[in-house]
Protein backbone atom coordinates (compact mmCIF):
# COMPACT_ATOMS: atom_id res chain seq x y z
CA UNK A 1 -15.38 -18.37 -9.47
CA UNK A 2 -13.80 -17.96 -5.94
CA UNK A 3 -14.76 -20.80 -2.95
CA UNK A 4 -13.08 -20.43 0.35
CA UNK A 5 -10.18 -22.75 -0.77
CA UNK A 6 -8.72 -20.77 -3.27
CA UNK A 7 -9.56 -17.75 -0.94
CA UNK A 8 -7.47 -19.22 1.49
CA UNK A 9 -4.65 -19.62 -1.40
CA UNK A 10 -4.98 -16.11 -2.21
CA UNK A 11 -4.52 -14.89 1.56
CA UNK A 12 -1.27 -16.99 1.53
CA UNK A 13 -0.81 -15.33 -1.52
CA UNK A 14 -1.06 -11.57 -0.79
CA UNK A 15 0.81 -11.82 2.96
CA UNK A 16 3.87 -13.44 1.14
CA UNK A 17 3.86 -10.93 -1.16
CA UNK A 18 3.69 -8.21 1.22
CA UNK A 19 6.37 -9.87 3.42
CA UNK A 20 8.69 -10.19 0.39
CA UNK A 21 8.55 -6.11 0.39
CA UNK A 22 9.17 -5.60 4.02
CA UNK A 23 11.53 -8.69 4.68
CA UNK A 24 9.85 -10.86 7.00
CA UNK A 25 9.55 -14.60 6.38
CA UNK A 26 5.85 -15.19 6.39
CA UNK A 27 6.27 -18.98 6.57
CA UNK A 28 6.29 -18.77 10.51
CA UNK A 29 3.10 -16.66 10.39
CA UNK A 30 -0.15 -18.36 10.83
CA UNK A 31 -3.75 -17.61 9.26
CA UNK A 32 -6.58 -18.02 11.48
CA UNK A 33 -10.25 -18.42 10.12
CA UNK A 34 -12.71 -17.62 13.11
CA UNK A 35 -15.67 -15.62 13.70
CA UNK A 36 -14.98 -11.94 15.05
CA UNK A 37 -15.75 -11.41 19.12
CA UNK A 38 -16.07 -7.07 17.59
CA UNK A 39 -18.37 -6.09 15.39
CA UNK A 40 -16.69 -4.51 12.02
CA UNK A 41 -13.28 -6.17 12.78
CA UNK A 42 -12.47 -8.16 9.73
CA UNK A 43 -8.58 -8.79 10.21
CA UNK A 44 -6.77 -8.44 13.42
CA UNK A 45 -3.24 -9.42 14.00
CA UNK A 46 -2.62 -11.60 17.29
CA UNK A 47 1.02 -9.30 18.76
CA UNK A 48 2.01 -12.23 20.78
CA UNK A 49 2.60 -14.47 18.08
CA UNK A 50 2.14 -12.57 14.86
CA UNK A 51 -0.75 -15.08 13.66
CA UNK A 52 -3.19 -13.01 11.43
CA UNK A 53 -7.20 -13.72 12.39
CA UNK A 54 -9.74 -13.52 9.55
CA UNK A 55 -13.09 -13.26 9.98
CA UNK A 56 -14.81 -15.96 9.26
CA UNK A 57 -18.13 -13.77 7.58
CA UNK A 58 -15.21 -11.42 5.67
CA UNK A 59 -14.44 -15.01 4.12
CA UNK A 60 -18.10 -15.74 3.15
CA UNK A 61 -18.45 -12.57 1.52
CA UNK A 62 -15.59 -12.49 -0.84
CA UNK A 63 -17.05 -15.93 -1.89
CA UNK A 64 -20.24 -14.81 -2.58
CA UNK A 65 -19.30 -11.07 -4.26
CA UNK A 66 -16.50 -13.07 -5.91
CA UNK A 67 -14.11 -9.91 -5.47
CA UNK A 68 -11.08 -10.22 -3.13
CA UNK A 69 -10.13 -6.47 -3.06
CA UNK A 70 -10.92 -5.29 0.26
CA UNK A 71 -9.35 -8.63 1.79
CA UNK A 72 -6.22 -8.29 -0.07
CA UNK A 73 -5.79 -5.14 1.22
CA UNK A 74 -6.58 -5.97 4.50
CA UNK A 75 -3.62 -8.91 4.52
CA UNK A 76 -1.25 -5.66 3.13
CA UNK A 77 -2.32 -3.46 6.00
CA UNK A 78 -1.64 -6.34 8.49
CA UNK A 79 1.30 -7.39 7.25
CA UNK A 80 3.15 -3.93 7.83
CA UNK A 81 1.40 -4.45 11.50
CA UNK A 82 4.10 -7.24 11.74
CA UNK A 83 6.45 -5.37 10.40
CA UNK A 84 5.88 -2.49 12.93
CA UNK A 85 6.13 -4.26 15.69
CA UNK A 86 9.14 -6.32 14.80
CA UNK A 87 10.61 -2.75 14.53
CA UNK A 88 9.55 -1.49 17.46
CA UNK A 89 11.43 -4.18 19.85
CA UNK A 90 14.28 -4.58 17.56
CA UNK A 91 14.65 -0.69 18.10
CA UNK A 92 13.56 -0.89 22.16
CA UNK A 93 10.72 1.81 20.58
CA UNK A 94 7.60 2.60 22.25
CA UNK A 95 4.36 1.68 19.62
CA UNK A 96 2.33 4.60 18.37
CA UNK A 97 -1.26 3.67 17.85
CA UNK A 98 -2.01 6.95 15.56
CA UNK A 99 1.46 7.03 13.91
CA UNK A 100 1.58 3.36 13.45
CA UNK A 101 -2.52 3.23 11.87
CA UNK A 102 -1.97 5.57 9.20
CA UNK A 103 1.26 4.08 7.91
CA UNK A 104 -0.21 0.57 8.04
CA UNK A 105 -2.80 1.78 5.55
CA UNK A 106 -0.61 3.87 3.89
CA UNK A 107 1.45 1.13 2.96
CA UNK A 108 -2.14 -1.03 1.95
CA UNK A 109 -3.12 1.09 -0.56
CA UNK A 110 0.91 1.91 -1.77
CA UNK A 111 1.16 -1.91 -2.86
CA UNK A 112 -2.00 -2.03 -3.89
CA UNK A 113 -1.67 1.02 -6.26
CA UNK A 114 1.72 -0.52 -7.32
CA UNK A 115 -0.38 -3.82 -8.42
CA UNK A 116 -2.62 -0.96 -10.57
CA UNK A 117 -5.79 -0.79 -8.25
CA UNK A 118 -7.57 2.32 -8.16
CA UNK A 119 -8.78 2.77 -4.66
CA UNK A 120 -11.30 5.14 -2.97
CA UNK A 121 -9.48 7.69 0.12
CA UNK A 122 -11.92 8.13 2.83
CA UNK A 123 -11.92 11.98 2.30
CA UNK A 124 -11.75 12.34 5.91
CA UNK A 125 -8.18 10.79 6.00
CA UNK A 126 -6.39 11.72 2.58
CA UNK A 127 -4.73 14.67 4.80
CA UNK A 128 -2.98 12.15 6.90
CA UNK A 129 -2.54 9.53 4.53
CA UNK A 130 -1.88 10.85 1.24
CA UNK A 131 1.50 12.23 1.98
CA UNK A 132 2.55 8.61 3.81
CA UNK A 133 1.20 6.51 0.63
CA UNK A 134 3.39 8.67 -1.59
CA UNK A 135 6.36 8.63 0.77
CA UNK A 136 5.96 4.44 0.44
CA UNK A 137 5.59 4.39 -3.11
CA UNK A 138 8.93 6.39 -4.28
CA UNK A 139 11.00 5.90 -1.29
CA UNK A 140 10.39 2.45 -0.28
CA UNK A 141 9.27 1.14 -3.84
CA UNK A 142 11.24 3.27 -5.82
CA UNK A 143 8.81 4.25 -8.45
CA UNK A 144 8.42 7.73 -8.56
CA UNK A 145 5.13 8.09 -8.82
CA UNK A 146 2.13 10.79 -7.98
CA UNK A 147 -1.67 10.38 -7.68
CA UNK A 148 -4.37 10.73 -9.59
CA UNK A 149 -8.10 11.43 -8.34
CA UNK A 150 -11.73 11.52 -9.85
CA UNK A 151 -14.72 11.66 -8.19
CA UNK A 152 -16.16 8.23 -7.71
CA UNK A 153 -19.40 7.47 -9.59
CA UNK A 154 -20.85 5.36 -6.25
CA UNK A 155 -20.70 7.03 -3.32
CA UNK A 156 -20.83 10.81 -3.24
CA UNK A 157 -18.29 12.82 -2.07
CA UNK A 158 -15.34 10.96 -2.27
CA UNK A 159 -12.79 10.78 -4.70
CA UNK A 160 -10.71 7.17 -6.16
CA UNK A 161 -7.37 7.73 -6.40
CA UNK A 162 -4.93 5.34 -9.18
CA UNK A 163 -1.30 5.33 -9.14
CA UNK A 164 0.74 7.00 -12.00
CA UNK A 165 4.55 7.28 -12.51
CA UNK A 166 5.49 11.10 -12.83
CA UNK A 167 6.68 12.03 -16.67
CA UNK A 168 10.27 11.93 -16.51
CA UNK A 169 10.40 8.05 -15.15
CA UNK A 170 7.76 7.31 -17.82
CA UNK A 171 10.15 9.07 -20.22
CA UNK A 172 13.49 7.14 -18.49
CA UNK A 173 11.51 3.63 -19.08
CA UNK A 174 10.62 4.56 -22.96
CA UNK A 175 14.26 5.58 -23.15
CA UNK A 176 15.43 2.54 -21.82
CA UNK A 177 13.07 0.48 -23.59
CA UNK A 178 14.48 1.73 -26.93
CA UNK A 179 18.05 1.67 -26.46
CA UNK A 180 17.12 -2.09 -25.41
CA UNK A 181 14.88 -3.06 -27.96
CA UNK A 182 16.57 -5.51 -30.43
CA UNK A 183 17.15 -3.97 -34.15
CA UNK A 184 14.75 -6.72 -36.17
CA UNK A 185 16.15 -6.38 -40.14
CA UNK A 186 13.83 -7.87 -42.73
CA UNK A 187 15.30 -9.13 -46.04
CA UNK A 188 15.71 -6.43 -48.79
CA UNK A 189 13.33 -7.19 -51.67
CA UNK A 190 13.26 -5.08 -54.45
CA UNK A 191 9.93 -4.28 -56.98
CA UNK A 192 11.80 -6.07 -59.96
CA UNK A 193 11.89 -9.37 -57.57
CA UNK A 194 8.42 -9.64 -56.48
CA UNK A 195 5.97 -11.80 -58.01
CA UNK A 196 3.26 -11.37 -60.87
CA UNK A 197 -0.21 -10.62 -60.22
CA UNK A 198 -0.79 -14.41 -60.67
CA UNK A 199 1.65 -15.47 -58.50
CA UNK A 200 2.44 -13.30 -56.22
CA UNK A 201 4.40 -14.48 -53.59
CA UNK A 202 7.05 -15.67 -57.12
CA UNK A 203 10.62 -14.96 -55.61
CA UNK A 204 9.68 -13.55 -52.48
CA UNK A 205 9.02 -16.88 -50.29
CA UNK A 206 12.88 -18.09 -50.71
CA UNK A 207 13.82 -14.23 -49.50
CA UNK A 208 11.97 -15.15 -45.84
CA UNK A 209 13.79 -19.11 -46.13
CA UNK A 210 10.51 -20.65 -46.85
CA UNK A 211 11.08 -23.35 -49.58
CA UNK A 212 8.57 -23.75 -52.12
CA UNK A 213 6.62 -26.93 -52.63
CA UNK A 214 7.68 -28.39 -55.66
């Protein structure tokens, strides 16, 4: 059962994981808990200072659905806000807004689909995002992968999406996996060795150097 400790734990959590991917040191970065001055904003990232604000009610609600989806991917899709602008003044780069949106969420639902969510598209953005979230996931993450969609069984219309690595890295893992996988022999026993109906583990215990108790 989640309380707003643990929440808090798993915020922490989720931003230094998504850090880790785009090198930033998220120990500098604070977490604010405080209710929202807009309507509908849940997470907002403060630009002078990098500090990430939660909403207080987005906090309340993960508590009492006991889910943490939609705030972990909030913390991803705020986390490559850092990221862009530490990129745009390192590179003297003008922000933009449009540009800069869609590959913030592209990059939420890449590491979330990397972690093996399945997540719904808003149908009225899979044109711009679609091609970003697969740019992420086998450029950035390197893992070659393509997506998947059904139609969701909720809400009409739109479509969840999982991850799924493309058939010839699912065939380079297996390959790897078996020219990796230790050869296991088992001791050679033949039918004149084994024991008699009565006994039958006679002469085959000492074979696996298990003593018998006398």
């Amino acid at each position: 059962m989640l309380t707003e400790e643990n929440v808090e734990q798993l915020v922490r959590g989720f931003l230094h994981e998504a850090c880790g991917y785009l090198g930033i040191n998220d120990s500098q970065i604070g977490i604010i808990y405080m209710p929202m001055p807009v309507q509908m904003m849940m997470v907002a990232l403060l630009k002078e200072s990098d500090d990430i604000v939660i909403d207080n009610k987005l906090l309340a609600d993960v508590v009492e659905q006991n889910t943490y989806t939609k705030l972990r991917f909030e913390i991803y899709r705020v986390a490559r806000e850092i990221y862009q602008r530490r990129k745009h003044q390192a590179e003297g780069t003008q922000e933009d807004i449009k540009a800069d949106t869609n590959d913030a969420y592209a990059f939420a639902y890449a590491l979330s689909f990397l972690n093996g969510l399945s997540l719904i598209i808003p149908h009225q953005f899979v044109d711009d995002w679609h091609p970003r979230i697969l740019h992420i996931l086998n450029n950035e993450f390197q893992e070659n992968c393509v997506l998947h969609s059904s139609p969701d069984r909720q809400f009409k219309g739109e479509f969840i999406y999982p991850a799924k690595k493309i058939k010839e890295a699912r065939q380079a893992e297996l390959k790897l996996h078996t020219a990796t996988k230790p050869v296991i022999v088992s001791p050679n026993i033949s039918k004149n060795e084994k024991g008699s109906e009565t006994h039958p583990f006679d002469n085959v215990l000492p074979q696996f150097g298990i003593k018998e108790k006398g």
